[in-house]
Protein backbone atom coordinates (compact mmCIF):
# COMPACT_ATOMS: atom_id res chain seq x y z
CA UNK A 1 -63.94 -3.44 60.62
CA UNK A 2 -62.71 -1.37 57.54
CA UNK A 3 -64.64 -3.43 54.71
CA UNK A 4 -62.26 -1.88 51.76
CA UNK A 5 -59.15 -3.81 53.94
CA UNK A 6 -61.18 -7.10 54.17
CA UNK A 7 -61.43 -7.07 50.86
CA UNK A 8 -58.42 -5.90 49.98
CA UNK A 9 -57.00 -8.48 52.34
CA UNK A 10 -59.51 -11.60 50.41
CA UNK A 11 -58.23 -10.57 46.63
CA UNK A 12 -54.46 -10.68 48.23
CA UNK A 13 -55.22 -14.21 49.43
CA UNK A 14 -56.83 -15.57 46.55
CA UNK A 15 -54.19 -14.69 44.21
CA UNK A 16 -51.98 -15.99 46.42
CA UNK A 17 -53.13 -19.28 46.51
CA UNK A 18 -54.00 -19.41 42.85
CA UNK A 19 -50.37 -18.67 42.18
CA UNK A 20 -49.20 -21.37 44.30
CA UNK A 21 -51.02 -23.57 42.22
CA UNK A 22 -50.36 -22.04 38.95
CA UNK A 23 -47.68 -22.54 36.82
CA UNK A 24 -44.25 -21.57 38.53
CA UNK A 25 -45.91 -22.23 41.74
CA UNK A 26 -45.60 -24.86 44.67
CA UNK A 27 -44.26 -28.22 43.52
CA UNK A 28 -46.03 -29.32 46.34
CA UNK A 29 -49.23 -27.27 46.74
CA UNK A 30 -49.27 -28.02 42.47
CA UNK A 31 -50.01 -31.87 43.81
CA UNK A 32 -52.70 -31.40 46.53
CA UNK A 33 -56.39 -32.73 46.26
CA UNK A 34 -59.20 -32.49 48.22
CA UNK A 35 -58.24 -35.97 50.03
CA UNK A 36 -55.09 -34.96 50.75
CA UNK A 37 -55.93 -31.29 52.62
CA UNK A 38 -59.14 -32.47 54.25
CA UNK A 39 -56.88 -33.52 57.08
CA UNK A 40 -55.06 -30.50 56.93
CA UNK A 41 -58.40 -29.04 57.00
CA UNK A 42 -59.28 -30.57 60.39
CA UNK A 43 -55.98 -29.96 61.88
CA UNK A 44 -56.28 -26.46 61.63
CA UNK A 45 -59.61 -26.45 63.00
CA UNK A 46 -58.46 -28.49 66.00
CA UNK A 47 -55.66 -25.40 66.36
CA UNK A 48 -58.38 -23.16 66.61
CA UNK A 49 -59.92 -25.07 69.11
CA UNK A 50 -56.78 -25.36 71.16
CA UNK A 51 -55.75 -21.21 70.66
CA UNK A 52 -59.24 -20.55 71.65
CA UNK A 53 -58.64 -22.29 75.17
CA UNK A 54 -55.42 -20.14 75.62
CA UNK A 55 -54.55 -16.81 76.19
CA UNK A 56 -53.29 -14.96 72.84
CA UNK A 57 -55.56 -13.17 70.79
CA UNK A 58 -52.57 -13.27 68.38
CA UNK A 59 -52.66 -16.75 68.63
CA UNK A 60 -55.98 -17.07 67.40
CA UNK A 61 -56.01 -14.88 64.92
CA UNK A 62 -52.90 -16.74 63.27
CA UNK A 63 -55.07 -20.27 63.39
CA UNK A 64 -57.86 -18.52 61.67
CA UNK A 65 -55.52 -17.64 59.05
CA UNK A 66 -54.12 -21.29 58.81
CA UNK A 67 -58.01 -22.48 58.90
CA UNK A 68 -59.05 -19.56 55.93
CA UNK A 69 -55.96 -20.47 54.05
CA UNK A 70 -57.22 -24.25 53.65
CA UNK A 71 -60.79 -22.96 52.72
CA UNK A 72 -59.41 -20.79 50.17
CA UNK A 73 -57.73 -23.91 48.70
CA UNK A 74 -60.46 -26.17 48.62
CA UNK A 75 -61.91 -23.62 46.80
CA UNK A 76 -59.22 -22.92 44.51
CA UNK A 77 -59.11 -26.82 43.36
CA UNK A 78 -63.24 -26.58 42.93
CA UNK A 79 -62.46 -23.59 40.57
CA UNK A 80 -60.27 -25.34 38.78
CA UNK A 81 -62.38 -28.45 38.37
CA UNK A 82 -65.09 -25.54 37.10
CA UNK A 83 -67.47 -26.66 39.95
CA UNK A 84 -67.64 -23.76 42.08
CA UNK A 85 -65.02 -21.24 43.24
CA UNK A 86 -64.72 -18.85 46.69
CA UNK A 87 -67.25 -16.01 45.01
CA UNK A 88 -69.90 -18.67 45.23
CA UNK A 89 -68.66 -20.35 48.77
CA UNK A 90 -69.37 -16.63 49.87
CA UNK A 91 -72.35 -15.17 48.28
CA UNK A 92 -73.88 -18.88 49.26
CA UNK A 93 -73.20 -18.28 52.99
CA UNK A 94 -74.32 -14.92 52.91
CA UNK A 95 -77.71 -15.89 51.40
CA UNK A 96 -78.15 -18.86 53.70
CA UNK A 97 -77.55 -16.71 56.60
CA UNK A 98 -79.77 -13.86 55.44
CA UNK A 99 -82.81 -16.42 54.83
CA UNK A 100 -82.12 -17.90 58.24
CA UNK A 101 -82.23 -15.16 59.73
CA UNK A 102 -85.85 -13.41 58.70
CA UNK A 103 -86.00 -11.62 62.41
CA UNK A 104 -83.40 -9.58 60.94
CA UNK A 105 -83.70 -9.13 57.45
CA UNK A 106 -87.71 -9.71 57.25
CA UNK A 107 -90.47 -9.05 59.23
CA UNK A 108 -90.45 -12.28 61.04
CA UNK A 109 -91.13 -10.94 64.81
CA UNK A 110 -89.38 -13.30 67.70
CA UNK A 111 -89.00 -13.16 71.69
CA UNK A 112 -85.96 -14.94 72.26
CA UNK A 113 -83.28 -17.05 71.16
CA UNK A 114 -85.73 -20.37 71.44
CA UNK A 115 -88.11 -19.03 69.12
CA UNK A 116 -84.72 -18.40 66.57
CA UNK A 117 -84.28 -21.80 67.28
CA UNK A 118 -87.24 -23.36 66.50
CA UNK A 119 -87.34 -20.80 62.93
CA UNK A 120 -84.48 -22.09 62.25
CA UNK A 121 -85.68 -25.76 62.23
CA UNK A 122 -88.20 -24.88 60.14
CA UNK A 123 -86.08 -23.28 57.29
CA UNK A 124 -84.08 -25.99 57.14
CA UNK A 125 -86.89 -28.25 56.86
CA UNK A 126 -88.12 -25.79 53.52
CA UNK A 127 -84.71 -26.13 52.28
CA UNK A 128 -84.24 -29.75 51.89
CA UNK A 129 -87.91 -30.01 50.24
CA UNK A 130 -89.24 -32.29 53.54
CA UNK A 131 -91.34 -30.36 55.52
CA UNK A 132 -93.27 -33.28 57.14
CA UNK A 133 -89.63 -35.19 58.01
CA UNK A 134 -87.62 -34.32 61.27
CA UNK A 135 -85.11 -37.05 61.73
CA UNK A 136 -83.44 -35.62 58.49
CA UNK A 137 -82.34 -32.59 60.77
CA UNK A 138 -80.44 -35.82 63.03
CA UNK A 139 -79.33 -37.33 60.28
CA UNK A 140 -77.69 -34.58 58.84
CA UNK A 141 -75.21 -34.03 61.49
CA UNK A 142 -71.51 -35.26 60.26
CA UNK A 143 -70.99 -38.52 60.83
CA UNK A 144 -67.49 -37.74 61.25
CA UNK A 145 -67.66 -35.56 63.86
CA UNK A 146 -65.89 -36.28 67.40
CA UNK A 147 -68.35 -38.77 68.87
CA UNK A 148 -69.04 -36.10 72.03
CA UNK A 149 -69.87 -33.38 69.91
CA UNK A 150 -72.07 -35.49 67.59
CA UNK A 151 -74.10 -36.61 70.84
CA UNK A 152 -74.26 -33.35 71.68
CA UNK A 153 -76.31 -32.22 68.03
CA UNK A 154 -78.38 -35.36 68.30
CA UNK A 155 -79.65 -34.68 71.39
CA UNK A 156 -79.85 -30.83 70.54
CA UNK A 157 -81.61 -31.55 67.85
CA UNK A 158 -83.54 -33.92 68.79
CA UNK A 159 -84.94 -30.92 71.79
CA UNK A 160 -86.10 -28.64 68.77
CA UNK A 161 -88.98 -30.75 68.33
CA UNK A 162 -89.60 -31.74 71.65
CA UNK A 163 -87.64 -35.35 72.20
CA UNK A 164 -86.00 -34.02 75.42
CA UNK A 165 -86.02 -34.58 79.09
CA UNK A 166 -87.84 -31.88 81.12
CA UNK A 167 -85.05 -30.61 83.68
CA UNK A 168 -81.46 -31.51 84.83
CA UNK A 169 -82.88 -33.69 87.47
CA UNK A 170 -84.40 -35.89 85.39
CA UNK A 171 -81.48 -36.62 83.39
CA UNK A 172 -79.24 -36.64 86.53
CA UNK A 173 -81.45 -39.91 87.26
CA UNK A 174 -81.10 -41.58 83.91
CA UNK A 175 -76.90 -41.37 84.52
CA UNK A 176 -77.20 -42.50 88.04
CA UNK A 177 -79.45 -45.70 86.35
CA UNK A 178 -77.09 -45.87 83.34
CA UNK A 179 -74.14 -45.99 86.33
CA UNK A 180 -76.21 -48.85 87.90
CA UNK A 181 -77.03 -50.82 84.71
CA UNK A 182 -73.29 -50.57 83.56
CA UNK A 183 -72.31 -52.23 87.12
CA UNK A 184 -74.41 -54.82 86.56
CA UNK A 185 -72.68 -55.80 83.18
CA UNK A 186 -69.14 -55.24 84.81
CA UNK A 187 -70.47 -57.68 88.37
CA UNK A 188 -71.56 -60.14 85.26
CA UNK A 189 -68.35 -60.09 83.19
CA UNK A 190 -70.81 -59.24 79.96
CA UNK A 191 -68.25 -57.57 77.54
CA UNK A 192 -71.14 -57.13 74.89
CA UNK A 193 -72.78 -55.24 77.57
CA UNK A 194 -70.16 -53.00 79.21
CA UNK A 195 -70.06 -51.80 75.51
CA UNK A 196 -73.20 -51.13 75.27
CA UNK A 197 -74.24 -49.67 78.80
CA UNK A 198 -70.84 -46.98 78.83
CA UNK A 199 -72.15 -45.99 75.45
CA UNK A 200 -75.69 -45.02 77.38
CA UNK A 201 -74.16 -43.80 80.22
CA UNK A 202 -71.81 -41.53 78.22
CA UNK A 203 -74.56 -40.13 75.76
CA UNK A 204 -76.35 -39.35 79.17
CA UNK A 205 -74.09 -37.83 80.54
CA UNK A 206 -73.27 -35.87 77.07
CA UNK A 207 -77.25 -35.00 77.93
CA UNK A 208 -76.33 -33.54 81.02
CA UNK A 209 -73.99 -31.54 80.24
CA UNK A 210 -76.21 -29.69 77.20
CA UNK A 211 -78.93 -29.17 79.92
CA UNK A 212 -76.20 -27.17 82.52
CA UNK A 213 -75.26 -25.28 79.24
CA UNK A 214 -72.09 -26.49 78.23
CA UNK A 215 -70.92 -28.92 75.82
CA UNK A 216 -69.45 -32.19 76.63
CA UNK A 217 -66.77 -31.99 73.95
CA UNK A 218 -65.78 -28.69 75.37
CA UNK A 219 -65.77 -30.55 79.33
CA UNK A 220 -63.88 -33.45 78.01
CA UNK A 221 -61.03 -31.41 76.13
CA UNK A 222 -60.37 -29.03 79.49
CA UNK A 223 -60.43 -32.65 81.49
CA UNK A 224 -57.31 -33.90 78.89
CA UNK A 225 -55.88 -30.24 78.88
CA UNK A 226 -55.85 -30.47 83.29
CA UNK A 227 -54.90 -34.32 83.05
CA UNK A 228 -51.43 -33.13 80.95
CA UNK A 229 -51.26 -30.24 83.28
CA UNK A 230 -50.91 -32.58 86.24
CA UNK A 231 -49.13 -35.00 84.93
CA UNK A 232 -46.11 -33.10 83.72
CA UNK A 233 -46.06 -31.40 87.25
CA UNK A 234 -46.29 -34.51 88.78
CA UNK A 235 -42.94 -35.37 86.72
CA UNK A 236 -41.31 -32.50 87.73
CA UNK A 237 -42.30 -32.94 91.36
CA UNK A 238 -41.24 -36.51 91.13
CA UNK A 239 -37.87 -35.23 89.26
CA UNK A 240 -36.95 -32.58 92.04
CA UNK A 241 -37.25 -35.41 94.40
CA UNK A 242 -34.83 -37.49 92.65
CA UNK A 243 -36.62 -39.98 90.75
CA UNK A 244 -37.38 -40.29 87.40
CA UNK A 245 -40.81 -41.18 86.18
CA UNK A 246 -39.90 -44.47 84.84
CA UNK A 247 -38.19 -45.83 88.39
CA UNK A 248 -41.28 -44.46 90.29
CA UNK A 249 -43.57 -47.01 92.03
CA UNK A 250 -47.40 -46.35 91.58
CA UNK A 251 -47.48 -45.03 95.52
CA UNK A 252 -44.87 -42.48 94.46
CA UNK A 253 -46.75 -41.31 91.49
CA UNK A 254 -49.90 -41.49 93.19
CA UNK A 255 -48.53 -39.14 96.43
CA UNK A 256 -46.71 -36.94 93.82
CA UNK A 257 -50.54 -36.54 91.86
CA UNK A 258 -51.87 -35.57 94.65
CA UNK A 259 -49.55 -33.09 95.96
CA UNK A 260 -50.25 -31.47 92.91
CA UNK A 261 -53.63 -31.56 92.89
CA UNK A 262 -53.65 -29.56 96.54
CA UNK A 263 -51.26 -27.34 95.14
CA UNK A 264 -54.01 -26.31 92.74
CA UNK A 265 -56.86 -26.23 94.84
């Protein structure tokens, strides 16, 4: 990476976005706030998410851009509120990173990625000024964040301090009981407590996942990305057969799905 061209390229994009907010600017950029480009904000992320799962390098690198560009602009209306502007957003980072990392800019001495881990649990715990409190580090993870993915920090961070089942087997059992349990409230018509027991059985199986070494989130979002997949072939097959999706019985759709499914292996 040619540093003098990153920075190069940062000062190009700051000025850009202060002029779009400066006078003779955007109109429109001239009337954003931080409610209104938070969801802009998470958008872009999301089309990160989705380029990353694809093929195009060039993709992704234009949905970082999109994702930088609202960053910078959060930024640039902090800055003009004279709370904080992107200087500080970066030399922050950059010290948070170098402190949480002591292995590589100390003398701290570690054999593996658990033991950065566990560090890193620690820091944090200095940084908030409760050294003696854990469930902080649980409570800390965004509230807002899709409910897989937040199961998937709990129960990752609940593992740093030792809250964690032993091996995949173990877990494997505590789905096939949540499985049974949920059954039960289905065979009883309990509402209350097919609520309650698909909540277990999902944050299990969001468990189960993390101890294979993948993340649930991840899972689910190839599972919609295949279920599209399908389903428009199954259209088309449907369509080349003469009939249109919304005159097809359920049979027809259901032989159609699984043509296409054997298709695929």
């Amino acid at each position: 990476m040619d540093i003098n061209r990153s920075a190069d390229a940062i000062r190009s994009l700051v000025k850009l976005v202060a002029r779009l907010r400066g006078p003779g600017g955007c109109p429109w950029d001239a009337e954003q706030t931080d409610d209104t480009i938070k969801i802009y904000l998470l958008e872009e992320a999301y089309e990160v998410l989705d380029a990353l799962e694809g093929v195009s390098p060039r993709e992704v690198c234009s949905e970082l851009g999109d994702l930088l560009f609202q960053i910078l602009f959060l930024a640039q209306l902090a800055s003009e509120r004279g709370e904080f502007d992107f200087n500080e957003v970066v030399e922050g980072i950059t010290e948070k990173m170098t402190r949480r990392h002591p292995h590589v800019f100390g003398d701290t001495r570690v054999d593996g990625a658990e033991d950065v881990a566990s560090n890193w649990v620690k820091i944090k715990r200095k940084e908030t000024g409760r050294p003696k409190s854990t469930s902080f580090l649980l409570q800390s993870v965004p509230s807002d964040l899709p409910a897989l993915l937040r199961a998937h920090r709990l129960s990752e961070r609940a593992s740093k301090v030792g809250f964690d089942w032993a091996n995949r087997d173990e877990i494997w059992a505590k789905v096939r009981e949540e499985v049974e349990e949920l059954g039960s409230a289905i065979n009883d018509g309990d509402q209350e407590g097919i609520v309650e027991e698909m909540g277990d059985l999902l944050f299990s199986l969001t468990n189960l996942a993390r101890h294979s070494g993948v993340n649930a989130e991840n899972i689910l979002r190839k599972g919609n990305h295949k279920f599209l997949e399908r389903f428009e072939k199954m259209e088309a097959r449907l369509a080349d057969s003469g009939t249109g999706l919304e005159e097809a019985t359920l049979d027809q759709m259901n032989r159609a799905w699984e043509d296409v499914k054997e298709g695929q292996g």
